[in-house]
PDB file of N, CA and C in Angstrom:
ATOM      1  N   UNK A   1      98.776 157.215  74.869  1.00  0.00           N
ATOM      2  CA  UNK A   1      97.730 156.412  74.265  1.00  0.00           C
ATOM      3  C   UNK A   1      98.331 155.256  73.452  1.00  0.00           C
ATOM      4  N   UNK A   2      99.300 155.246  72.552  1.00  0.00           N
ATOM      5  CA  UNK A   2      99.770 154.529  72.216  1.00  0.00           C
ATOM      6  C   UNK A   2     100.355 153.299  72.934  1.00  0.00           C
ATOM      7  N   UNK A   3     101.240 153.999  74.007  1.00  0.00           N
ATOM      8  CA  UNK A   3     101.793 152.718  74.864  1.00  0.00           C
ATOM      9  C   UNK A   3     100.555 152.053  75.652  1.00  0.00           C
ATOM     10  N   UNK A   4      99.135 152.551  75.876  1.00  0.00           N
ATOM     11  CA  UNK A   4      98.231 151.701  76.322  1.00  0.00           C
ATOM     12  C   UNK A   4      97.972 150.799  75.043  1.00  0.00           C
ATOM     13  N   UNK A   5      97.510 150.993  73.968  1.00  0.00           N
ATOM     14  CA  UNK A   5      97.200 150.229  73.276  1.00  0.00           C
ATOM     15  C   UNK A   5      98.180 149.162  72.436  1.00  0.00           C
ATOM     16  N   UNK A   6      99.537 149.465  72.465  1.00  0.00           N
ATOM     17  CA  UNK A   6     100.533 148.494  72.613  1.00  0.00           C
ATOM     18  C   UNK A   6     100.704 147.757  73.904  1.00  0.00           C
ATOM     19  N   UNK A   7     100.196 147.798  75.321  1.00  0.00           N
ATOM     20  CA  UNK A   7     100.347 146.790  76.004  1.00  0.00           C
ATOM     21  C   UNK A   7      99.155 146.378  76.126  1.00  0.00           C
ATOM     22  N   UNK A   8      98.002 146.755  75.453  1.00  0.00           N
ATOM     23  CA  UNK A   8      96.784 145.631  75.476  1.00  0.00           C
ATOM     24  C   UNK A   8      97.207 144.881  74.446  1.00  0.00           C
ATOM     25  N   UNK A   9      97.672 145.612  73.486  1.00  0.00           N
ATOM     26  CA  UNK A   9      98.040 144.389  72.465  1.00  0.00           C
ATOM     27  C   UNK A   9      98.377 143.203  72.931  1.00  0.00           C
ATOM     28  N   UNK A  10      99.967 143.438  73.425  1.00  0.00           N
ATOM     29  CA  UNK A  10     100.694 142.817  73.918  1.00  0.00           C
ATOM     30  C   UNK A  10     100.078 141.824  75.000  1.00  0.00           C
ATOM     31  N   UNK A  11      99.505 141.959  75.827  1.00  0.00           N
ATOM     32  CA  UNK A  11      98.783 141.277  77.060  1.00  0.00           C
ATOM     33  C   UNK A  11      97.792 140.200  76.344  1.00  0.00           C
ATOM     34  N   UNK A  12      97.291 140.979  75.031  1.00  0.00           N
ATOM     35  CA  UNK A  12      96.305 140.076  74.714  1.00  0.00           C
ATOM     36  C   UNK A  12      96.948 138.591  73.415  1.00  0.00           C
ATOM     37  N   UNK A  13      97.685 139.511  72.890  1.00  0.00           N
ATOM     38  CA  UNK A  13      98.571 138.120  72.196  1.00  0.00           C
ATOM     39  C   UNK A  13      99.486 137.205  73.199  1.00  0.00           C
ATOM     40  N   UNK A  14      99.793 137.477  74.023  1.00  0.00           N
ATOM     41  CA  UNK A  14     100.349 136.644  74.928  1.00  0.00           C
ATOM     42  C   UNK A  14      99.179 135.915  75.638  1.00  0.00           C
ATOM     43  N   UNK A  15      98.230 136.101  75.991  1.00  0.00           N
ATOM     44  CA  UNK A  15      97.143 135.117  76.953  1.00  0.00           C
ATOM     45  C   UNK A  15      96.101 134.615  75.537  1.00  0.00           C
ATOM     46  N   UNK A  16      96.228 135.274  73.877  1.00  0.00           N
ATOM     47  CA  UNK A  16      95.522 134.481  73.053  1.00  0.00           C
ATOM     48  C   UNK A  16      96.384 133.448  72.485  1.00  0.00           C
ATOM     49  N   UNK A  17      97.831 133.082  72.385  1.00  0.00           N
ATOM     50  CA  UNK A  17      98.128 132.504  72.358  1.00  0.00           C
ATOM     51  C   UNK A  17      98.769 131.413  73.135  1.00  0.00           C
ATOM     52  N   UNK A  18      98.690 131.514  74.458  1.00  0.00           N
ATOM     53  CA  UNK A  18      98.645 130.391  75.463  1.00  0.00           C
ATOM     54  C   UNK A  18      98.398 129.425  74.957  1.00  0.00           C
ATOM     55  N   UNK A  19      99.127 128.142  75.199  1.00  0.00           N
ATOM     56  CA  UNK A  19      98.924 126.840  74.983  1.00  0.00           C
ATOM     57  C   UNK A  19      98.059 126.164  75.775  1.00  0.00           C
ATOM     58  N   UNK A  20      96.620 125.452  74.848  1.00  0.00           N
ATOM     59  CA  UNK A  20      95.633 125.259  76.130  1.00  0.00           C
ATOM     60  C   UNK A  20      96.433 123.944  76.613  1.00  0.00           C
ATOM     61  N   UNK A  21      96.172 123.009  77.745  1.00  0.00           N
ATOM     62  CA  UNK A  21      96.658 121.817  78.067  1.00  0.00           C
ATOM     63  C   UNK A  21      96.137 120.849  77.330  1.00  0.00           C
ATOM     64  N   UNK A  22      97.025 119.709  77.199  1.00  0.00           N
ATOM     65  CA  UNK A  22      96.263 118.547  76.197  1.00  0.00           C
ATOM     66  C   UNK A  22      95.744 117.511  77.697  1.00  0.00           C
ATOM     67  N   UNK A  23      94.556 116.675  76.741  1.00  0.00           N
ATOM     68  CA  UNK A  23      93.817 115.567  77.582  1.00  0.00           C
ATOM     69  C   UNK A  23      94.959 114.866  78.502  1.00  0.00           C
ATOM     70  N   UNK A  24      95.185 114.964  79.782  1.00  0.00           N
ATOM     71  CA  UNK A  24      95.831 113.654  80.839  1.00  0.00           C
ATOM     72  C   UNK A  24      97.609 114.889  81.170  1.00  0.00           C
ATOM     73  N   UNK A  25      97.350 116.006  80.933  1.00  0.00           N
ATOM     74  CA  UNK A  25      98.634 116.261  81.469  1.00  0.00           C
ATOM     75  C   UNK A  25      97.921 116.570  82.965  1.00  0.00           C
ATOM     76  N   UNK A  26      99.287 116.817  83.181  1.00  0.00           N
ATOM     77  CA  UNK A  26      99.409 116.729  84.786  1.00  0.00           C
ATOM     78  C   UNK A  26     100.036 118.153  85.536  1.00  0.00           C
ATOM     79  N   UNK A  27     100.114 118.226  86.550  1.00  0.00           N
ATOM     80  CA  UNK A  27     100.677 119.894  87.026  1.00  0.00           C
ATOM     81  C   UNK A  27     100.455 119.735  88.313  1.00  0.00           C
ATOM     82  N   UNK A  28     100.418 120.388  89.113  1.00  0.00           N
ATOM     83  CA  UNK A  28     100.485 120.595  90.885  1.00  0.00           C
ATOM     84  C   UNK A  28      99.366 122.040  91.160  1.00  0.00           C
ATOM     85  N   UNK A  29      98.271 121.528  92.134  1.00  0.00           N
ATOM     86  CA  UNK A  29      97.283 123.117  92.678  1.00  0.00           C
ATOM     87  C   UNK A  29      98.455 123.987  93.668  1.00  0.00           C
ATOM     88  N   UNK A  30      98.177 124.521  94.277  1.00  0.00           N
ATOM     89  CA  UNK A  30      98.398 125.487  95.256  1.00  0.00           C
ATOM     90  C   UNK A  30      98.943 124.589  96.302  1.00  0.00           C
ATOM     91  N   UNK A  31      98.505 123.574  96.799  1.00  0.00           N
ATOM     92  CA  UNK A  31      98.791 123.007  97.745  1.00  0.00           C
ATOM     93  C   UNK A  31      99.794 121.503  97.837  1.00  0.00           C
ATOM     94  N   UNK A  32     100.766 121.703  96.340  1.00  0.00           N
ATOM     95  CA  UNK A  32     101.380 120.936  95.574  1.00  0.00           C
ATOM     96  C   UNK A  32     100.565 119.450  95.351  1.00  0.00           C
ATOM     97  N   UNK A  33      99.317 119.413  95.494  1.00  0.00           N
ATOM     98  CA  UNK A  33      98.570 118.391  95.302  1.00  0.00           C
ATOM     99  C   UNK A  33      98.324 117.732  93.635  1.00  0.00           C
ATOM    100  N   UNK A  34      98.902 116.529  93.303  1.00  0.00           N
ATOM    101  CA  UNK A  34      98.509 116.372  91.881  1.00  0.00           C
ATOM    102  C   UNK A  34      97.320 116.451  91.264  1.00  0.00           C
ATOM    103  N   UNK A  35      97.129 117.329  89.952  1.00  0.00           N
ATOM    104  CA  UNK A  35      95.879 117.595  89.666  1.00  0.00           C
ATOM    105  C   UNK A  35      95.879 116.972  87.830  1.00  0.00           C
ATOM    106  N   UNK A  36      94.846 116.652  86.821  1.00  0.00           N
ATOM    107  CA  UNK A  36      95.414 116.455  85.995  1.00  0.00           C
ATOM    108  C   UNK A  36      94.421 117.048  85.059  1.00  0.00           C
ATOM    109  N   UNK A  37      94.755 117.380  83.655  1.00  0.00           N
ATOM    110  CA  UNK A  37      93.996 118.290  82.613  1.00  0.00           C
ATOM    111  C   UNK A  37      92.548 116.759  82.529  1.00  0.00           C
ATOM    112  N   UNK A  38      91.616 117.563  82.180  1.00  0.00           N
ATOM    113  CA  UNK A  38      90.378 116.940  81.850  1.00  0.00           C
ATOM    114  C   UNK A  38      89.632 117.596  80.290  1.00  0.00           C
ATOM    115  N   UNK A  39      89.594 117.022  79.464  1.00  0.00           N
ATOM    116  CA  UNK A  39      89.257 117.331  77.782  1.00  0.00           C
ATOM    117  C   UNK A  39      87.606 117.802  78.384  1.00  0.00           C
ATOM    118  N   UNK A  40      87.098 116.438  78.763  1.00  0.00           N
ATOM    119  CA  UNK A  40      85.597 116.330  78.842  1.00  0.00           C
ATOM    120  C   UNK A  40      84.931 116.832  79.825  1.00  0.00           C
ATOM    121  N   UNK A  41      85.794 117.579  80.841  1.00  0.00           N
ATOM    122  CA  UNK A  41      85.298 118.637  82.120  1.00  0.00           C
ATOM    123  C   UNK A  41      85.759 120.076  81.987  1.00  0.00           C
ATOM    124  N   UNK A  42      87.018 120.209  80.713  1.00  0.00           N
ATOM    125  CA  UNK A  42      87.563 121.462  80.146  1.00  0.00           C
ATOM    126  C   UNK A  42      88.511 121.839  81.378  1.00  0.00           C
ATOM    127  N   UNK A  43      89.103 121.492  82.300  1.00  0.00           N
ATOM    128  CA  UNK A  43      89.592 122.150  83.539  1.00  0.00           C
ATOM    129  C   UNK A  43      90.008 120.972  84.178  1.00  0.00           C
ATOM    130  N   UNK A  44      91.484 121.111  85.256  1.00  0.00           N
ATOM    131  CA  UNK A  44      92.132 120.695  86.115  1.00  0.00           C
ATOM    132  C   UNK A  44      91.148 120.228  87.220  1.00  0.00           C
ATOM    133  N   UNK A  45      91.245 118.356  87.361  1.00  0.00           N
ATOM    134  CA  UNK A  45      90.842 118.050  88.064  1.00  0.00           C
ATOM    135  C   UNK A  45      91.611 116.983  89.277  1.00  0.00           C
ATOM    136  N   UNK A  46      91.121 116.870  90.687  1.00  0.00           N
ATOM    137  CA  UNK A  46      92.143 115.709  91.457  1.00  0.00           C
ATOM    138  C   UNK A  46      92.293 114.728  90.637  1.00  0.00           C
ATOM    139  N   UNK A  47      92.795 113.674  90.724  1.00  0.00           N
ATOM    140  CA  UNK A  47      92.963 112.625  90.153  1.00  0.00           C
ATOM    141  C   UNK A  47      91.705 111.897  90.541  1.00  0.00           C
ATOM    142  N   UNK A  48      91.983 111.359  91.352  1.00  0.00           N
ATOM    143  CA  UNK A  48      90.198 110.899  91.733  1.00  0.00           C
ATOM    144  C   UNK A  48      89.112 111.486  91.262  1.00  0.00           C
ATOM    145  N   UNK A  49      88.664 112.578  90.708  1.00  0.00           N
ATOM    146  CA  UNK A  49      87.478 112.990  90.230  1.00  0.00           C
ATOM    147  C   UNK A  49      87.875 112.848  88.609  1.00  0.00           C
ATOM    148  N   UNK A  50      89.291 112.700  88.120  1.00  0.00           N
ATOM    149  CA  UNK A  50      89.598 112.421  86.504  1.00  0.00           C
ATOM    150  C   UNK A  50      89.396 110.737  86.291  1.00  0.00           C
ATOM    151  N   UNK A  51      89.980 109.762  87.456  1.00  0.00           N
ATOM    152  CA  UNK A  51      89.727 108.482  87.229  1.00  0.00           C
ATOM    153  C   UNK A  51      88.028 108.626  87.892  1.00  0.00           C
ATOM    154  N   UNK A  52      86.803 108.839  88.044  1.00  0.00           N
ATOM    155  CA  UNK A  52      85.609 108.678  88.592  1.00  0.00           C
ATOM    156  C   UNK A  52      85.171 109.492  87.039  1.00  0.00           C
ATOM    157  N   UNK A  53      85.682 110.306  86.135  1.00  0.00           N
ATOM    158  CA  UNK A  53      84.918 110.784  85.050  1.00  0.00           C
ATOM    159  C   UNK A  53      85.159 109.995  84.211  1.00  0.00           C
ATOM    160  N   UNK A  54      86.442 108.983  84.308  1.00  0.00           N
ATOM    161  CA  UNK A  54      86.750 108.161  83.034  1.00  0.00           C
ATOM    162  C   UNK A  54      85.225 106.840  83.559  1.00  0.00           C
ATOM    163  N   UNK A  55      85.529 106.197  84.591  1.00  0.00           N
ATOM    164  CA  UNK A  55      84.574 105.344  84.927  1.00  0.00           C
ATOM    165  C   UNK A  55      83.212 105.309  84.665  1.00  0.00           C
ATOM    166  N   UNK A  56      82.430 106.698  84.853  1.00  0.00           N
ATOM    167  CA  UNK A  56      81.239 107.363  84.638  1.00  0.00           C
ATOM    168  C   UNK A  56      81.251 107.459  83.059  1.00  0.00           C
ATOM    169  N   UNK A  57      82.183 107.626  82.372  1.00  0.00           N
ATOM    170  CA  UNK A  57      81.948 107.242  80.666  1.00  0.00           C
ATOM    171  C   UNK A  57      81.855 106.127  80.407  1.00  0.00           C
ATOM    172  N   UNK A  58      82.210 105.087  81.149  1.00  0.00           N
ATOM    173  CA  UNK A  58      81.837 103.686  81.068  1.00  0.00           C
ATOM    174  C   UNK A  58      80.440 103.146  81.837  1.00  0.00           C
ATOM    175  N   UNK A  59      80.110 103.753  82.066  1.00  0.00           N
ATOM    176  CA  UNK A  59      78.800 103.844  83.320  1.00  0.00           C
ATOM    177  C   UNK A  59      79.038 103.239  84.618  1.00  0.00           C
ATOM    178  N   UNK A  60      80.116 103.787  84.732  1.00  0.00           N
ATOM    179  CA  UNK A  60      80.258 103.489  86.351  1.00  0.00           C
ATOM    180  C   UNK A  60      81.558 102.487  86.690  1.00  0.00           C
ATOM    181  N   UNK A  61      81.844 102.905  88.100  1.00  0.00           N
ATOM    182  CA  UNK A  61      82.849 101.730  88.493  1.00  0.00           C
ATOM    183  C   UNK A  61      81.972 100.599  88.469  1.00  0.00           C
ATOM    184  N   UNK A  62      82.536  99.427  88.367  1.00  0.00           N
ATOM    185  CA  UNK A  62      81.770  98.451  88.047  1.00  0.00           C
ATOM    186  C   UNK A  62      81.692  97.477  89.426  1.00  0.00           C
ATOM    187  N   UNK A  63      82.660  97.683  90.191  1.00  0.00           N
ATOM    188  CA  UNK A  63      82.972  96.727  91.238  1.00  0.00           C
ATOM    189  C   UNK A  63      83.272  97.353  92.238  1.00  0.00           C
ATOM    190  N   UNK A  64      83.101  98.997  92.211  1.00  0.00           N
ATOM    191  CA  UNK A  64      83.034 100.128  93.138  1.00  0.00           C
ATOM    192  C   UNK A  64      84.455 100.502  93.605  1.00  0.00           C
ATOM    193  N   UNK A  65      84.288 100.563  95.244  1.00  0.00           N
ATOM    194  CA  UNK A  65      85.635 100.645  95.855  1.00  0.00           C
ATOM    195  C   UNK A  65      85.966 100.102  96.831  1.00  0.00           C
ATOM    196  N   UNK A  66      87.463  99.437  97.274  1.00  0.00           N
ATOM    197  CA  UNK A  66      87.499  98.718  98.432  1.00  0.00           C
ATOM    198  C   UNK A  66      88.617  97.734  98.347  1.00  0.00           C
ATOM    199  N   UNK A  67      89.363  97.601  99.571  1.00  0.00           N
ATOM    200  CA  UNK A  67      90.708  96.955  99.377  1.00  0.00           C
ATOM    201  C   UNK A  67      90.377  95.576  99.040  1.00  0.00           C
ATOM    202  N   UNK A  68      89.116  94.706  98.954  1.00  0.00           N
ATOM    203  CA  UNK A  68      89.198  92.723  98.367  1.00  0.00           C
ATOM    204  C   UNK A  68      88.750  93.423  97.157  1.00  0.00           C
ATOM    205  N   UNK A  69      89.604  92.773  96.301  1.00  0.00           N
ATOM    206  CA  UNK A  69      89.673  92.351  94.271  1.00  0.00           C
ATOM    207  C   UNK A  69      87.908  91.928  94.295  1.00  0.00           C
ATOM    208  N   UNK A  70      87.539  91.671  93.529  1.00  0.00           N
ATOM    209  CA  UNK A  70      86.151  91.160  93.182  1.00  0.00           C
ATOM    210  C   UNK A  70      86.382  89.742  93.209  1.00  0.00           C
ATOM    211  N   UNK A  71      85.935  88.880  93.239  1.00  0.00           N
ATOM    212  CA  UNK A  71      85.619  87.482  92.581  1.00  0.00           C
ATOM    213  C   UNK A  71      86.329  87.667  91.217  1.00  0.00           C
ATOM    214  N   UNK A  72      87.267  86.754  90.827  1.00  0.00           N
ATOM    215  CA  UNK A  72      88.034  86.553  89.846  1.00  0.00           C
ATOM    216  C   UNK A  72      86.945  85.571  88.831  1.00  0.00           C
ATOM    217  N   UNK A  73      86.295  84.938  89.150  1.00  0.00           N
ATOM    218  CA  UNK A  73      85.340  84.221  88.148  1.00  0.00           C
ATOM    219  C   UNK A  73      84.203  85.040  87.242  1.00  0.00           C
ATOM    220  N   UNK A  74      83.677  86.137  88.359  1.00  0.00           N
ATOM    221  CA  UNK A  74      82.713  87.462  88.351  1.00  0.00           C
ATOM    222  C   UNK A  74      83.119  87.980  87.399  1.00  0.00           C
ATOM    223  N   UNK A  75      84.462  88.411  87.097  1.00  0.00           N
ATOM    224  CA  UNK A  75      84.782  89.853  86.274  1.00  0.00           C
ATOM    225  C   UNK A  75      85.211  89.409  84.944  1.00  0.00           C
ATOM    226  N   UNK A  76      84.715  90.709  84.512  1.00  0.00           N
ATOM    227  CA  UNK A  76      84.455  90.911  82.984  1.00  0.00           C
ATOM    228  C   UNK A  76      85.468  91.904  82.140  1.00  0.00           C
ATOM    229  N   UNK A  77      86.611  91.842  81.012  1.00  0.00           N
ATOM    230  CA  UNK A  77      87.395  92.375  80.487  1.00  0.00           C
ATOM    231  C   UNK A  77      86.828  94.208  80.596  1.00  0.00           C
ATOM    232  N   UNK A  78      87.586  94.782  80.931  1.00  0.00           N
ATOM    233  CA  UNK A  78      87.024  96.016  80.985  1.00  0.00           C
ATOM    234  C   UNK A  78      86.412  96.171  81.529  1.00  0.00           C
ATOM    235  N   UNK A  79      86.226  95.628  82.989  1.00  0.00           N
ATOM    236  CA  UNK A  79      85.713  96.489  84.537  1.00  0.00           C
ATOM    237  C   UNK A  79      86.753  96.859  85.239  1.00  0.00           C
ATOM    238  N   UNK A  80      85.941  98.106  86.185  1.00  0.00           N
ATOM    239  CA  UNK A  80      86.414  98.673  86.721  1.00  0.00           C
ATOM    240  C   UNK A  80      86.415  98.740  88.325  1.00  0.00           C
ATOM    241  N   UNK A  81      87.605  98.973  89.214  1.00  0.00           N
ATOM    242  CA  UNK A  81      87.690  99.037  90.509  1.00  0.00           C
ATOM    243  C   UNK A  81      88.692  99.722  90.978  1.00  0.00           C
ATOM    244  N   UNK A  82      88.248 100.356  92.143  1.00  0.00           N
ATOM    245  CA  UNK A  82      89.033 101.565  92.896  1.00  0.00           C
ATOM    246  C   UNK A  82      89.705 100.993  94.397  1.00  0.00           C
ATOM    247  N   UNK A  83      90.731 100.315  93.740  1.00  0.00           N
ATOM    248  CA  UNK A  83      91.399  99.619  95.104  1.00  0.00           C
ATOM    249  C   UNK A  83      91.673 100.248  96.020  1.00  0.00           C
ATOM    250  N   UNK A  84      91.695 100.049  97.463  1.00  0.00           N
ATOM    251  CA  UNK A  84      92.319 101.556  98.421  1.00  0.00           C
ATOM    252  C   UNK A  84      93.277 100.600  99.171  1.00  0.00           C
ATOM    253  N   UNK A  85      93.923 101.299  98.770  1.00  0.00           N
ATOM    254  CA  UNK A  85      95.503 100.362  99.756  1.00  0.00           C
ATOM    255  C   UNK A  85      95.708 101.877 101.096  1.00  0.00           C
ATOM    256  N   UNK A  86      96.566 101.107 101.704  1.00  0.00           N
ATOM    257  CA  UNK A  86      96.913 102.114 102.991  1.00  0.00           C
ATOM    258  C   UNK A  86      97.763 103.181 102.243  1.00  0.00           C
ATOM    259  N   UNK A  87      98.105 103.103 101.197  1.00  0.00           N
ATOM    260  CA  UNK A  87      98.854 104.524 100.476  1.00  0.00           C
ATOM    261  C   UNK A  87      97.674 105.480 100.203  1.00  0.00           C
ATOM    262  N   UNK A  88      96.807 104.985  99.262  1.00  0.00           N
ATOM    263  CA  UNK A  88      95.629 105.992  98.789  1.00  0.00           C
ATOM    264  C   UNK A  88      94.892 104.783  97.738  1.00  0.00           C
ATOM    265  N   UNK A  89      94.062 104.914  96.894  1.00  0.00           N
ATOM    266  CA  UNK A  89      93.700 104.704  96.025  1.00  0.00           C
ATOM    267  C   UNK A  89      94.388 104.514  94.722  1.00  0.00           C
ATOM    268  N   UNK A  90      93.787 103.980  93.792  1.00  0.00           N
ATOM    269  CA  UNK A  90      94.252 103.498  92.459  1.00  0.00           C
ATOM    270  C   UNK A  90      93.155 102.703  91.881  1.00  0.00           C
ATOM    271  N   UNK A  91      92.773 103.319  90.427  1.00  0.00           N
ATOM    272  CA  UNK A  91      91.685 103.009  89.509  1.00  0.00           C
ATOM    273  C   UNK A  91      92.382 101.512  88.829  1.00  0.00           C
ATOM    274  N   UNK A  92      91.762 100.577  88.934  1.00  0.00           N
ATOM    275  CA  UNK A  92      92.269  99.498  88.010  1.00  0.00           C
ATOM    276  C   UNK A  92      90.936  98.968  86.811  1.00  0.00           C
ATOM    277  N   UNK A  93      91.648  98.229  86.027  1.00  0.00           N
ATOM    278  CA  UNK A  93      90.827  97.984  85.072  1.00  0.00           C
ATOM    279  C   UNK A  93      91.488  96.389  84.967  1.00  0.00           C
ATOM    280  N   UNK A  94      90.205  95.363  84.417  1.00  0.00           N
ATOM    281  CA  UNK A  94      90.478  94.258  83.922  1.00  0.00           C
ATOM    282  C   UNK A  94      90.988  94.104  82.490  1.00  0.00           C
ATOM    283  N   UNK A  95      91.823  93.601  81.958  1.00  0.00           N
ATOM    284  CA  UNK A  95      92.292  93.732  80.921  1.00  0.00           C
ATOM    285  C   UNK A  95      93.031  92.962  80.686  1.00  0.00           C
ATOM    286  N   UNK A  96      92.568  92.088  79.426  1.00  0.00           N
ATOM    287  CA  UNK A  96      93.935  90.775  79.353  1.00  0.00           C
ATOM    288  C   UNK A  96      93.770  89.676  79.921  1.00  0.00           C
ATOM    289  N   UNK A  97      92.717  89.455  81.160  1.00  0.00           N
ATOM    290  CA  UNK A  97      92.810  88.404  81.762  1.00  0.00           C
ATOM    291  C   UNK A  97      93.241  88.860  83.434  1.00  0.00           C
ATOM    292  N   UNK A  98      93.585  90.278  83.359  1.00  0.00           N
ATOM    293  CA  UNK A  98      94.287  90.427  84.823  1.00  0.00           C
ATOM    294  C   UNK A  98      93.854  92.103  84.974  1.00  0.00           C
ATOM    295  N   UNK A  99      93.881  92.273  86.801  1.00  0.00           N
ATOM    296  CA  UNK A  99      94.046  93.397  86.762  1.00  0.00           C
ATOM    297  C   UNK A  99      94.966  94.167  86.282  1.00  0.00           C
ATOM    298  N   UNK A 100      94.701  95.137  85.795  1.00  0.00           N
ATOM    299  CA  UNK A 100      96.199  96.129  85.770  1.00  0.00           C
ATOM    300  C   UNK A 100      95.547  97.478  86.065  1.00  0.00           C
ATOM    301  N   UNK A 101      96.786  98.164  86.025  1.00  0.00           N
ATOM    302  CA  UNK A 101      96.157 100.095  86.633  1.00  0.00           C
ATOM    303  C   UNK A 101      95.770 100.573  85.193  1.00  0.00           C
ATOM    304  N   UNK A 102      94.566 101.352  85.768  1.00  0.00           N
ATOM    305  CA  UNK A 102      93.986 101.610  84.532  1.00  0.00           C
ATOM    306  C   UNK A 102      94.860 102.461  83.413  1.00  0.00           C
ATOM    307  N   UNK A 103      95.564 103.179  84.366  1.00  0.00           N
ATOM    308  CA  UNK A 103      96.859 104.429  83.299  1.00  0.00           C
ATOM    309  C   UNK A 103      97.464 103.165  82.114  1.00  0.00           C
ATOM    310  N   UNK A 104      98.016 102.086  82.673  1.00  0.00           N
ATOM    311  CA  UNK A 104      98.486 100.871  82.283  1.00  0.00           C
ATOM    312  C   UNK A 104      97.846 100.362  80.980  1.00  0.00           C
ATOM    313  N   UNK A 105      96.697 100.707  80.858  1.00  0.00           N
ATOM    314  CA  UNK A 105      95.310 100.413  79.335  1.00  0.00           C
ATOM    315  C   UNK A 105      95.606 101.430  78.773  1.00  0.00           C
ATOM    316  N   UNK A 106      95.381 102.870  79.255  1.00  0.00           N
ATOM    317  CA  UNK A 106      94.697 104.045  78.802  1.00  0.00           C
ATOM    318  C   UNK A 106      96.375 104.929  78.384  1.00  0.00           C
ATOM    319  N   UNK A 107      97.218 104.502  78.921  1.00  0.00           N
ATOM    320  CA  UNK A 107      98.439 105.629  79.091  1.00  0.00           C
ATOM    321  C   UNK A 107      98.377 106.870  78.764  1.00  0.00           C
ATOM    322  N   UNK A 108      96.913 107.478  80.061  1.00  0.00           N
ATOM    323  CA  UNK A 108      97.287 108.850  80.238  1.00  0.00           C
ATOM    324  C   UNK A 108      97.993 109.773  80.205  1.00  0.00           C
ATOM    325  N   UNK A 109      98.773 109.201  81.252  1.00  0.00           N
ATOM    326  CA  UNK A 109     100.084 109.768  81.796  1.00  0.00           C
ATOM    327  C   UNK A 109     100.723 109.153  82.711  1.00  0.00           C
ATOM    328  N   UNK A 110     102.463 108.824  83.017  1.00  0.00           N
ATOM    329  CA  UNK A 110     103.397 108.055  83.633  1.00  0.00           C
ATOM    330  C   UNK A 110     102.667 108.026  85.208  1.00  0.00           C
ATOM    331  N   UNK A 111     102.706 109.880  85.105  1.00  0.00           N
ATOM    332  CA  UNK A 111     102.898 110.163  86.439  1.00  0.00           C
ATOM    333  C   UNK A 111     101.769 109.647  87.802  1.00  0.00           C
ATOM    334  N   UNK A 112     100.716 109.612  87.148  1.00  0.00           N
ATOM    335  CA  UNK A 112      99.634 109.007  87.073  1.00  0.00           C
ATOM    336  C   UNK A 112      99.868 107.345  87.955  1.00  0.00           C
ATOM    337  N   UNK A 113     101.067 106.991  87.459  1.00  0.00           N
ATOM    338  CA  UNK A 113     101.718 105.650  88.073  1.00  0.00           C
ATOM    339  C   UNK A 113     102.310 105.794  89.432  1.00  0.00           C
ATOM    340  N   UNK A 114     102.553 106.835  90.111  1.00  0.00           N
ATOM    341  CA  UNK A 114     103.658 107.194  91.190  1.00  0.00           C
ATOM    342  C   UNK A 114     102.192 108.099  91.969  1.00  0.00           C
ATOM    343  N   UNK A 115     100.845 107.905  91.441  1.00  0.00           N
ATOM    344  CA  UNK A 115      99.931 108.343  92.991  1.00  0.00           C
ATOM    345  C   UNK A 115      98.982 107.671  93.991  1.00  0.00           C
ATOM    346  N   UNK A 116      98.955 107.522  94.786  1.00  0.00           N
ATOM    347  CA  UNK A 116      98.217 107.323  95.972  1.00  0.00           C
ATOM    348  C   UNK A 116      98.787 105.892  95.963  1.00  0.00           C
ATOM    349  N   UNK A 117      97.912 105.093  95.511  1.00  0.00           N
ATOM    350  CA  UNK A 117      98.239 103.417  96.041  1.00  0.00           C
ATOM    351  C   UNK A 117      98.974 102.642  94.692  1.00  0.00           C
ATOM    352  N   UNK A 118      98.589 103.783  93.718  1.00  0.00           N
ATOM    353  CA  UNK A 118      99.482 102.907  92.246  1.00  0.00           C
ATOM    354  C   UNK A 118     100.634 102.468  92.388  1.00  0.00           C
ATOM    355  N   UNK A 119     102.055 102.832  92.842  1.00  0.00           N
ATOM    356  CA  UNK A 119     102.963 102.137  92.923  1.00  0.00           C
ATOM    357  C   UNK A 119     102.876 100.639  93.740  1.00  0.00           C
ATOM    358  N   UNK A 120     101.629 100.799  94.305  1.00  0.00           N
ATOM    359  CA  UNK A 120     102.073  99.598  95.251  1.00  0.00           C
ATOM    360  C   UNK A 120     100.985  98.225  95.371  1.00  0.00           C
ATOM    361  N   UNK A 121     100.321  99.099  94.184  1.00  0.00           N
ATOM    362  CA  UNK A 121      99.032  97.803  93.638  1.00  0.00           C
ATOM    363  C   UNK A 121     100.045  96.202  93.706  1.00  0.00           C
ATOM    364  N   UNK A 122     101.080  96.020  93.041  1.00  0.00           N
ATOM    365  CA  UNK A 122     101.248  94.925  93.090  1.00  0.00           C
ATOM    366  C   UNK A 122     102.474  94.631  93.815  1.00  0.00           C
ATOM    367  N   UNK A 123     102.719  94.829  94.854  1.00  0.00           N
ATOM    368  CA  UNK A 123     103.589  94.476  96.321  1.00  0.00           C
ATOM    369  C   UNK A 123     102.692  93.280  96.692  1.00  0.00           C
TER     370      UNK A 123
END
């Protein structure tokens, strides 16, 4: 009896003190696919559904998705667009006068820089 109730102990101070994840870390699912912590969904999400929850707090992509930039005269500091290059996707934001990747405003996280079409936004 004792050694049961020393390894519930035990089981339970080890999973009550788990470190929860902080907002924008990052980690790999099952299928080594990048996934990243979400504050405001409480749980590991694709990247694409973490950049589509940041957008949706802004009310929306603003200029949607799609490989032509918007009209450069059109856009407004702090819109948003989901470029799709032949790599994958990448959330950008206006800022400054220019596009940049949105991680680039927000500095989520690095890694965040090295997915889908982000490295190659500006080739």
């Amino acid at each position: 009896m004792r050694l049961l109730l020393f390894v519930l102990f035990l089981s339970y101070s080890v999973t009550g003190f788990a470190k929860k994840p902080e907002h924008a870390d990052v980690s790999t699912d099952k299928n080594q696919n990048m996934i990243i912590w979400s504050e405001t969904a409480d749980s590991w999400l694709t990247v694409e559904s973490f950049w589509q929850e940041y957008a949706k707090q802004k009310g929306g992509l603003t200029w949607g998705q799609g490989s032509d930039y918007p009209e450069y005269s059109q856009v407004k500091e702090r819109d948003t667009f989901m470029v799709e290059l032949e790599q994958g996707p990448c959330l950008m934001e206006f800022f400054h006068e220019r596009w940049r990747r949105a991680n680039d405003v927000i500095r989520w996280n690095e890694k965040l820089n090295e997915y889908g079409g982000c490295p190659f936004v500006f080739d």
